[in-house]
N, C-alpha and C. Protein backbone atom coordinates (compact mmCIF):
# COMPACT_ATOMS: atom_id res chain seq x y z
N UNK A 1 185.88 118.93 60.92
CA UNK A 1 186.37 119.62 59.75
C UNK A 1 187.24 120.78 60.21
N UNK A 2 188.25 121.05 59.64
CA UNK A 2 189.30 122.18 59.34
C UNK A 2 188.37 123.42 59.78
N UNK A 3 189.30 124.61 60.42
CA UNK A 3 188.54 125.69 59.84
C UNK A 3 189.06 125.89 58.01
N UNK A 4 187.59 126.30 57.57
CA UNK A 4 188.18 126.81 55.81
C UNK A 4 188.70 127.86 55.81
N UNK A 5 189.34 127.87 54.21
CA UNK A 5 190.32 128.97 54.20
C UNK A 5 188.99 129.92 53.04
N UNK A 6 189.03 130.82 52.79
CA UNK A 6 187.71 131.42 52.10
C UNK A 6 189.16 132.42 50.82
N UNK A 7 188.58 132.23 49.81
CA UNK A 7 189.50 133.31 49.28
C UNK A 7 188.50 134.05 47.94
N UNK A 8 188.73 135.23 47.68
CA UNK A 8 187.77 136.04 46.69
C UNK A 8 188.26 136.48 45.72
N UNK A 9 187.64 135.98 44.57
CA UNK A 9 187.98 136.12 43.01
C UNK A 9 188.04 137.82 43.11
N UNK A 10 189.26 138.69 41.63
CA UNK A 10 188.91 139.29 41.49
C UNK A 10 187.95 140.32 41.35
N UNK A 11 187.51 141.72 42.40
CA UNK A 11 186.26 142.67 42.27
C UNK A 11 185.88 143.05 41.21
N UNK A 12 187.20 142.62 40.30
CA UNK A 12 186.42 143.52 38.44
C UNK A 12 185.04 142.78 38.58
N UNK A 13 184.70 141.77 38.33
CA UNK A 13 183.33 141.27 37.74
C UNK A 13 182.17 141.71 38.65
N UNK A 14 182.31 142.18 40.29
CA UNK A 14 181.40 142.80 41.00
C UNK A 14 181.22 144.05 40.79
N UNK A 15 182.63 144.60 40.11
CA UNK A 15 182.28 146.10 40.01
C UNK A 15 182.00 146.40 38.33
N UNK A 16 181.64 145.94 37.86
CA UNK A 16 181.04 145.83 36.52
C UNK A 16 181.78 145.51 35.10
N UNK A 17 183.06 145.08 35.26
CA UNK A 17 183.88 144.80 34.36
C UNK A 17 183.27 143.63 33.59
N UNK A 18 183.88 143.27 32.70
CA UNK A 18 183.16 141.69 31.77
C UNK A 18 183.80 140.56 33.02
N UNK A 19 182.35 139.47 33.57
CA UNK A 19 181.76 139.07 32.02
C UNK A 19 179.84 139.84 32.87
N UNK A 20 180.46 141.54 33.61
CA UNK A 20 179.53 141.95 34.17
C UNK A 20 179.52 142.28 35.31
N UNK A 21 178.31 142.95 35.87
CA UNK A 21 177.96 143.31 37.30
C UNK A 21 177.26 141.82 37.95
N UNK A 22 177.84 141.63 39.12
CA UNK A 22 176.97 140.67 40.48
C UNK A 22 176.52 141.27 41.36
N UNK A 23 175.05 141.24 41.67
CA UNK A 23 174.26 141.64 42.35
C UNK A 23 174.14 140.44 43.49
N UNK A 24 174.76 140.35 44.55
CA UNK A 24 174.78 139.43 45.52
C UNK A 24 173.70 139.18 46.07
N UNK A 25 172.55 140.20 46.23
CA UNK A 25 171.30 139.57 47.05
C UNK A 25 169.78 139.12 46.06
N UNK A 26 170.80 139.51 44.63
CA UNK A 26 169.36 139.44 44.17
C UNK A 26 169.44 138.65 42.96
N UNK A 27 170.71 138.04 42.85
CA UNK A 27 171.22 137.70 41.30
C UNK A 27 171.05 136.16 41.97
N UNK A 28 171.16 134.77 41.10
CA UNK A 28 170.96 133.42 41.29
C UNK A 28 172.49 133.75 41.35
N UNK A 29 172.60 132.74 42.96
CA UNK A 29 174.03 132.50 43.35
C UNK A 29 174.35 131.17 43.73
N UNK A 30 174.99 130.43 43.33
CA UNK A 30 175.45 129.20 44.10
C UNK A 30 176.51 128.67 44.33
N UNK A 31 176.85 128.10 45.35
CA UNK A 31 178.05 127.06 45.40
C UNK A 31 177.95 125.56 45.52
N UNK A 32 179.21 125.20 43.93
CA UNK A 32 179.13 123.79 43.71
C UNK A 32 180.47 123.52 44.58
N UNK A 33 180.36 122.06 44.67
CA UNK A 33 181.76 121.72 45.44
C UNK A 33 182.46 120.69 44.32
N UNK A 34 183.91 120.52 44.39
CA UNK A 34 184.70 120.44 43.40
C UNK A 34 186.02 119.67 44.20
N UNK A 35 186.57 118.67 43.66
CA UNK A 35 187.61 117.17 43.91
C UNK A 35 188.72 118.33 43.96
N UNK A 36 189.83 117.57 44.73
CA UNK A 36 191.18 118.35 44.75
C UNK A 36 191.94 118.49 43.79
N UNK A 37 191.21 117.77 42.63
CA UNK A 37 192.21 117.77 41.23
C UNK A 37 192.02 119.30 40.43
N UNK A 38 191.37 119.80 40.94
CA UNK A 38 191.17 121.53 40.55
C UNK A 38 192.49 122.11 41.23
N UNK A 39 193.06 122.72 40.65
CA UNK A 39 193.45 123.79 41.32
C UNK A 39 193.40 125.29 41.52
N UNK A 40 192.58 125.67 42.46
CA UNK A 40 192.34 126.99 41.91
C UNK A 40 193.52 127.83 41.85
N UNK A 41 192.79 128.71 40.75
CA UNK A 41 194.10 130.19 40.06
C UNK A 41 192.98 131.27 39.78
N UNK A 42 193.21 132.32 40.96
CA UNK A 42 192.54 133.74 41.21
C UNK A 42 192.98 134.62 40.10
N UNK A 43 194.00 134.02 39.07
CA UNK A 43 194.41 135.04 38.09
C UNK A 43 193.98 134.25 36.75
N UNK A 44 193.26 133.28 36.77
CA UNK A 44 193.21 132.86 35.36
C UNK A 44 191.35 131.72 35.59
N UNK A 45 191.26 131.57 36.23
CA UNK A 45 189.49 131.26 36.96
C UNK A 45 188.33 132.17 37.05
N UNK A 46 187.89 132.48 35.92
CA UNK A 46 186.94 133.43 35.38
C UNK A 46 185.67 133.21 35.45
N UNK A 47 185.40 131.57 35.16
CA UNK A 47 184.00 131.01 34.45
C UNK A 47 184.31 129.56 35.19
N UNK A 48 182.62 129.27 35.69
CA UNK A 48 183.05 128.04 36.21
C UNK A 48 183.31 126.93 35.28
N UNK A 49 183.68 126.92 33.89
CA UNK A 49 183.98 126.15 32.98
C UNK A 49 185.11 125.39 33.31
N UNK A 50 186.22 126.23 33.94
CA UNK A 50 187.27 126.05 34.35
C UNK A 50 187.55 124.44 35.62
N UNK A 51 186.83 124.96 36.69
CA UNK A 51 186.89 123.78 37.85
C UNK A 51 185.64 122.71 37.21
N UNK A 52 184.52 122.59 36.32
CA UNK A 52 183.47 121.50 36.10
C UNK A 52 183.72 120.36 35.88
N UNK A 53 185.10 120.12 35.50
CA UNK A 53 185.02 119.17 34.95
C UNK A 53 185.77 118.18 36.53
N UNK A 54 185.81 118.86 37.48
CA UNK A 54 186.16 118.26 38.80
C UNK A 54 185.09 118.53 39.79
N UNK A 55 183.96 118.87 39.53
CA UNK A 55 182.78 118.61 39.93
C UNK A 55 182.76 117.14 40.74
N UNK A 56 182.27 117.48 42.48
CA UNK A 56 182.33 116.17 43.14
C UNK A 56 180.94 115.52 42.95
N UNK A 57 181.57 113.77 42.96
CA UNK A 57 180.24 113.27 42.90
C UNK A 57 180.80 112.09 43.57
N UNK A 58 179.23 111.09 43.93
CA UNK A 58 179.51 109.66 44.74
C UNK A 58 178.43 109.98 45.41
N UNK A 59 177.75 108.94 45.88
CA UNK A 59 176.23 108.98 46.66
C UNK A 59 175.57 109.98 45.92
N UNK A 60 173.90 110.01 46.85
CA UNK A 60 173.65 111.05 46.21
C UNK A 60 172.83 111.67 46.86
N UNK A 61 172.22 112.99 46.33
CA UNK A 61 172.19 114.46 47.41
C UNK A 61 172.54 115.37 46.84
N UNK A 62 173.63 115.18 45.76
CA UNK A 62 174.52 116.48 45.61
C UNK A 62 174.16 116.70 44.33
N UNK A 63 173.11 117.34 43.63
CA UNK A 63 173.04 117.52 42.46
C UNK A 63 173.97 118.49 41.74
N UNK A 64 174.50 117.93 40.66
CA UNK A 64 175.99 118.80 39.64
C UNK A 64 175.00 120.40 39.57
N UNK A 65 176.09 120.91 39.71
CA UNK A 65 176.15 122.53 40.01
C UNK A 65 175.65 123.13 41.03
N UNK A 66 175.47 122.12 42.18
CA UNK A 66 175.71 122.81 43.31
C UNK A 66 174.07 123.30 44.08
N UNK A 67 174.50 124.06 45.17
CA UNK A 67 173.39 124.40 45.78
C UNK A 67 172.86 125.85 45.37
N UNK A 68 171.86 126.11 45.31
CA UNK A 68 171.09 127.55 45.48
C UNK A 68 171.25 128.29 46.60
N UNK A 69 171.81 129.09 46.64
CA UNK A 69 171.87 130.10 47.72
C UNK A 69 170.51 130.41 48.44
N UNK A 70 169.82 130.61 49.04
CA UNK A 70 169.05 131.06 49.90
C UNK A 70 168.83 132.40 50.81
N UNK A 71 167.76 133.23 50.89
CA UNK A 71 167.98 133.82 52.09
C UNK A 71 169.02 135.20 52.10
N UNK A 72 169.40 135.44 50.84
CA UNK A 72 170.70 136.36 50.07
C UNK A 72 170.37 137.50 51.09
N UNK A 73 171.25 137.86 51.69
CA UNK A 73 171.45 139.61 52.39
C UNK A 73 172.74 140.20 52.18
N UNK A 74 172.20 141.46 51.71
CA UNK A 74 173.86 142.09 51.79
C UNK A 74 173.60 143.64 52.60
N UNK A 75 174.22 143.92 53.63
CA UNK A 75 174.47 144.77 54.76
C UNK A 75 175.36 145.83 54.59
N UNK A 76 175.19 147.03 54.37
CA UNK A 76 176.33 148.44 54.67
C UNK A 76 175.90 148.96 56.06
N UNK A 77 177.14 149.03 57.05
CA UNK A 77 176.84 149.94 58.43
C UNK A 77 178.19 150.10 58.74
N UNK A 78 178.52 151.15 58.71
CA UNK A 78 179.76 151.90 59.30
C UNK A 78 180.82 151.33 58.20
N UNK A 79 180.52 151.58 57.02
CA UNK A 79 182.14 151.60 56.01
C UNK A 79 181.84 149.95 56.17
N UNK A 80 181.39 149.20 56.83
CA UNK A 80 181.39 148.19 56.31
C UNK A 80 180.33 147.26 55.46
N UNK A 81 180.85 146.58 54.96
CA UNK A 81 180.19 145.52 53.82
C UNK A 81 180.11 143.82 53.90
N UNK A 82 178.42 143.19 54.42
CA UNK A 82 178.47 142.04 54.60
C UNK A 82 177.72 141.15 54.13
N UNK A 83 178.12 140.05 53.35
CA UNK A 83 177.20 139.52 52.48
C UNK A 83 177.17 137.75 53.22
N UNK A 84 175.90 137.68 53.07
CA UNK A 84 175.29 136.39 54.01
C UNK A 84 174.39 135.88 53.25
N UNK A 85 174.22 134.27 53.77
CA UNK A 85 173.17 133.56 52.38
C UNK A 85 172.73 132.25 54.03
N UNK A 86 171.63 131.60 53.47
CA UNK A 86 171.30 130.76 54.26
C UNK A 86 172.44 129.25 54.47
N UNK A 87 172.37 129.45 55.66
CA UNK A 87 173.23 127.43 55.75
C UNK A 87 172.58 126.61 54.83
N UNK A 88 173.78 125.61 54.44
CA UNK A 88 173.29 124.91 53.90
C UNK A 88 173.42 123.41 54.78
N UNK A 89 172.63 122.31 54.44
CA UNK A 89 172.17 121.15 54.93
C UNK A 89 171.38 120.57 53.72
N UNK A 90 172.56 118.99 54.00
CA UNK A 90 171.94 117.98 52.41
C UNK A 90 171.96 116.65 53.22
N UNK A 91 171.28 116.06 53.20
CA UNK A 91 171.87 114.62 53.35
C UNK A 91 172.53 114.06 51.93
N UNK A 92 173.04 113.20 52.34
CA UNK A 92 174.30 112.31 51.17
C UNK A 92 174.16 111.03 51.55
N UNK A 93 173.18 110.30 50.71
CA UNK A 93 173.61 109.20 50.94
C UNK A 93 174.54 107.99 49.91
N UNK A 94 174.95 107.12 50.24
CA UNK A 94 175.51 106.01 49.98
C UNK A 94 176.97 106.56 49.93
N UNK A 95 178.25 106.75 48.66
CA UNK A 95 179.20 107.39 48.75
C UNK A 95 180.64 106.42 48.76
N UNK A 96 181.68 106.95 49.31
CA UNK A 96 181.70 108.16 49.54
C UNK A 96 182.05 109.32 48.45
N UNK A 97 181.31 110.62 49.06
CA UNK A 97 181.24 111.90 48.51
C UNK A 97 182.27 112.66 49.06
N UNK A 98 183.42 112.79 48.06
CA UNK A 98 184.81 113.49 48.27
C UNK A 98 184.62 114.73 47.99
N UNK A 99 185.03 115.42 48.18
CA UNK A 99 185.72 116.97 48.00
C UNK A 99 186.43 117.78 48.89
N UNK A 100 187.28 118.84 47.99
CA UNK A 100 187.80 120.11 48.85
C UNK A 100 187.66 121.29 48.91
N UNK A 101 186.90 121.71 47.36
CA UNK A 101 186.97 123.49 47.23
C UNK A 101 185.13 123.17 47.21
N UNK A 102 185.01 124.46 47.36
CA UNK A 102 183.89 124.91 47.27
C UNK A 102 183.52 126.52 46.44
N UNK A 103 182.98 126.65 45.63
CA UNK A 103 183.02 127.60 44.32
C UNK A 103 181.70 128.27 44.59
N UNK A 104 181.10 129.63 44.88
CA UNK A 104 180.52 130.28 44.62
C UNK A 104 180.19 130.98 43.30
N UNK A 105 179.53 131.17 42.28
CA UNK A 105 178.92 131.44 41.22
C UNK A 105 177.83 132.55 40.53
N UNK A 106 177.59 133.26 39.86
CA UNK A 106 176.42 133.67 39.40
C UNK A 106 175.96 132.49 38.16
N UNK A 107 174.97 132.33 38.42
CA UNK A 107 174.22 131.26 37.45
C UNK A 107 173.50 132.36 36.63
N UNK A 108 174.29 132.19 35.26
CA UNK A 108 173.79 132.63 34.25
C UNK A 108 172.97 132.01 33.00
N UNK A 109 173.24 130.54 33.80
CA UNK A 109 173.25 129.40 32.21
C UNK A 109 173.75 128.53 31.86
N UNK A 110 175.20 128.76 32.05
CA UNK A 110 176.09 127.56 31.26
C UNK A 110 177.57 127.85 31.65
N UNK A 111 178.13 126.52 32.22
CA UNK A 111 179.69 127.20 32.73
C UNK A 111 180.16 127.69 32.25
N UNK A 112 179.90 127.99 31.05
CA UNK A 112 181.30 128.69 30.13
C UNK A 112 181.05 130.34 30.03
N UNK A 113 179.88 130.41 30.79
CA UNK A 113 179.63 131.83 31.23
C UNK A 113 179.00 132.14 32.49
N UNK A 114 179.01 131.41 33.43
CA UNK A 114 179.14 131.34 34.74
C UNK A 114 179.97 132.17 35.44
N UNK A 115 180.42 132.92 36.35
CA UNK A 115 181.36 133.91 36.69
C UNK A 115 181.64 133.39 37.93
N UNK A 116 182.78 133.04 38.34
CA UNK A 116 183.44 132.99 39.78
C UNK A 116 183.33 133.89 40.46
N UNK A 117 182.83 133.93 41.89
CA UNK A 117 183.15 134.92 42.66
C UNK A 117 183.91 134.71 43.34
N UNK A 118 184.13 133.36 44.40
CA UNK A 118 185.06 132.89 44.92
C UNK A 118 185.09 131.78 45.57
N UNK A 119 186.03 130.83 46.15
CA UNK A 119 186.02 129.91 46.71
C UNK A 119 186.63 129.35 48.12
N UNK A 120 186.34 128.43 48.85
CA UNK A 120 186.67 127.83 49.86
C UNK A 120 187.38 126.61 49.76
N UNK A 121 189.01 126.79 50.96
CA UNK A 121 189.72 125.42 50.79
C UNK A 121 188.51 124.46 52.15
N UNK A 122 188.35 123.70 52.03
CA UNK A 122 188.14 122.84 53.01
C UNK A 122 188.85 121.26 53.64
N UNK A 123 189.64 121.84 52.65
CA UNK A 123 190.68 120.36 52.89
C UNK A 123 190.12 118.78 52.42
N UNK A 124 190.66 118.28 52.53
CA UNK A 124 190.32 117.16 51.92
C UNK A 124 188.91 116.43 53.04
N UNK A 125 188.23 116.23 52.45
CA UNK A 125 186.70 115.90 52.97
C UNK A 125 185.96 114.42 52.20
N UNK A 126 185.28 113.87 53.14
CA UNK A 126 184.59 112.34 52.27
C UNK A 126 183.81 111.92 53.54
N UNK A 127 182.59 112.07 53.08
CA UNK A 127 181.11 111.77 53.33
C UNK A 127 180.25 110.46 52.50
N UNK A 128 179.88 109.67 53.51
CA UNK A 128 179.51 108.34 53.22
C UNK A 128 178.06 108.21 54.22
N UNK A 129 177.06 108.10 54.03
CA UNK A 129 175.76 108.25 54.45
C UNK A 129 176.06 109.60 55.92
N UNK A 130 176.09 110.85 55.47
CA UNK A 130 175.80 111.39 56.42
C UNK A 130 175.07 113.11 56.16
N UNK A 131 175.08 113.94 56.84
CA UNK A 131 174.90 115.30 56.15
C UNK A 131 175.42 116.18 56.36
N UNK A 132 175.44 116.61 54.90
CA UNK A 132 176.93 118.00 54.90
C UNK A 132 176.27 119.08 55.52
N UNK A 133 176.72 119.77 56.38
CA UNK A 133 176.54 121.09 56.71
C UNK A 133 177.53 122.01 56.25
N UNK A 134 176.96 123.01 55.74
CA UNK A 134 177.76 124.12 55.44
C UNK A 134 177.11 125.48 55.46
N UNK A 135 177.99 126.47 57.21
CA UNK A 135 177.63 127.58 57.19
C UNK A 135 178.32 128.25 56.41
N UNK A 136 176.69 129.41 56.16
CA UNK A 136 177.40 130.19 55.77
C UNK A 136 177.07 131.87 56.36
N UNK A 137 178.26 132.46 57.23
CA UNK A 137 177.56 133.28 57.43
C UNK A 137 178.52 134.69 57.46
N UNK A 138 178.10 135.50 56.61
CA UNK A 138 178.99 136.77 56.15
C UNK A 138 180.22 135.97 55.78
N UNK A 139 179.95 135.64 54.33
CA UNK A 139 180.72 135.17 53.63
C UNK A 139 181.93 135.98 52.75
N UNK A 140 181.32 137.49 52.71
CA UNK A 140 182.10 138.24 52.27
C UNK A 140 182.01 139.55 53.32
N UNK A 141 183.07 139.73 53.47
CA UNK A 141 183.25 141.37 54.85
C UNK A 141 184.18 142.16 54.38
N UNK A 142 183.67 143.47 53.58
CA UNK A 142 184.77 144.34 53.47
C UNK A 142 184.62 145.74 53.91
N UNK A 143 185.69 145.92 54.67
CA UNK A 143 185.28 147.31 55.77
C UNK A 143 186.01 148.05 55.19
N UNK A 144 186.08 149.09 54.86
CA UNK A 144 186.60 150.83 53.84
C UNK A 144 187.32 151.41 55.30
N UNK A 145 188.28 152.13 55.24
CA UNK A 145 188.62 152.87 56.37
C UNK A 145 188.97 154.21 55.80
């Protein structure tokens, strides 16, 4: 696999703007993965209502809306800021199981009020009896100077 490209939704919704505050280590977080027919838009991708309906599927393993974060830490030391969640590991079987983005979330309920935090390109990807790994580690790093 590619290295991914990682990119981060607008800070309004972390820093308390609508549709709210995200509490990264303590709030239900997940990432679903999503077909290339999405395209993400950092200026208009608010709610995961938006990418669901390109929700990947084929074999199975991958239950719709994604994985549960795990293991949530978030780190301040020296002006900097690092947020980390456990790897993930699924088996997948039968397939194949396509995708490219990968969507991080607060699970509130219901996509249409779901909040993006941000997502990963991974390029075009397809898994047919095998298991996805996906690290994750300091997924978000922002250092103040």
């Amino acid at each position: 696999m590619a290295t991914p490209k990682w990119y981060v939704y607008g800070m309004d919704a972390c820093l308390g703007a609508t549709p709210g505050p995200i509490d990264l280590d303590s709030d239900t977080i997940k990432f679903a993965l999503y077909t290339s027919s999405w395209t993400p838009n950092q200026s208009t991708d608010q709610y995961r209502s938006t990418p669901n309906a390109n929700e990947a599927t084929g074999g199975s393993g991958y239950t719709a809306g994604g994985f549960t974060l795990a293991s949530k830490t978030l780190t301040i030391a020296s002006l900097t800021v690092k947020w980390d969640a456990a790897d993930i590991s699924q088996a997948i079987t039968g397939g194949p199981f396509a995708f490219r983005y990968g969507a991080f979330y607060k699970n509130v309920g219901s996509p249409a009020t779901d909040p993006l935090i941000g997502y990963v390109d991974f390029g075009a990807q397809s898994i047919t009896d095998a298991t996805l790994n996906i690290t994750l580690t300091d997924q978000l790093q922002v250092t103040c100077s």
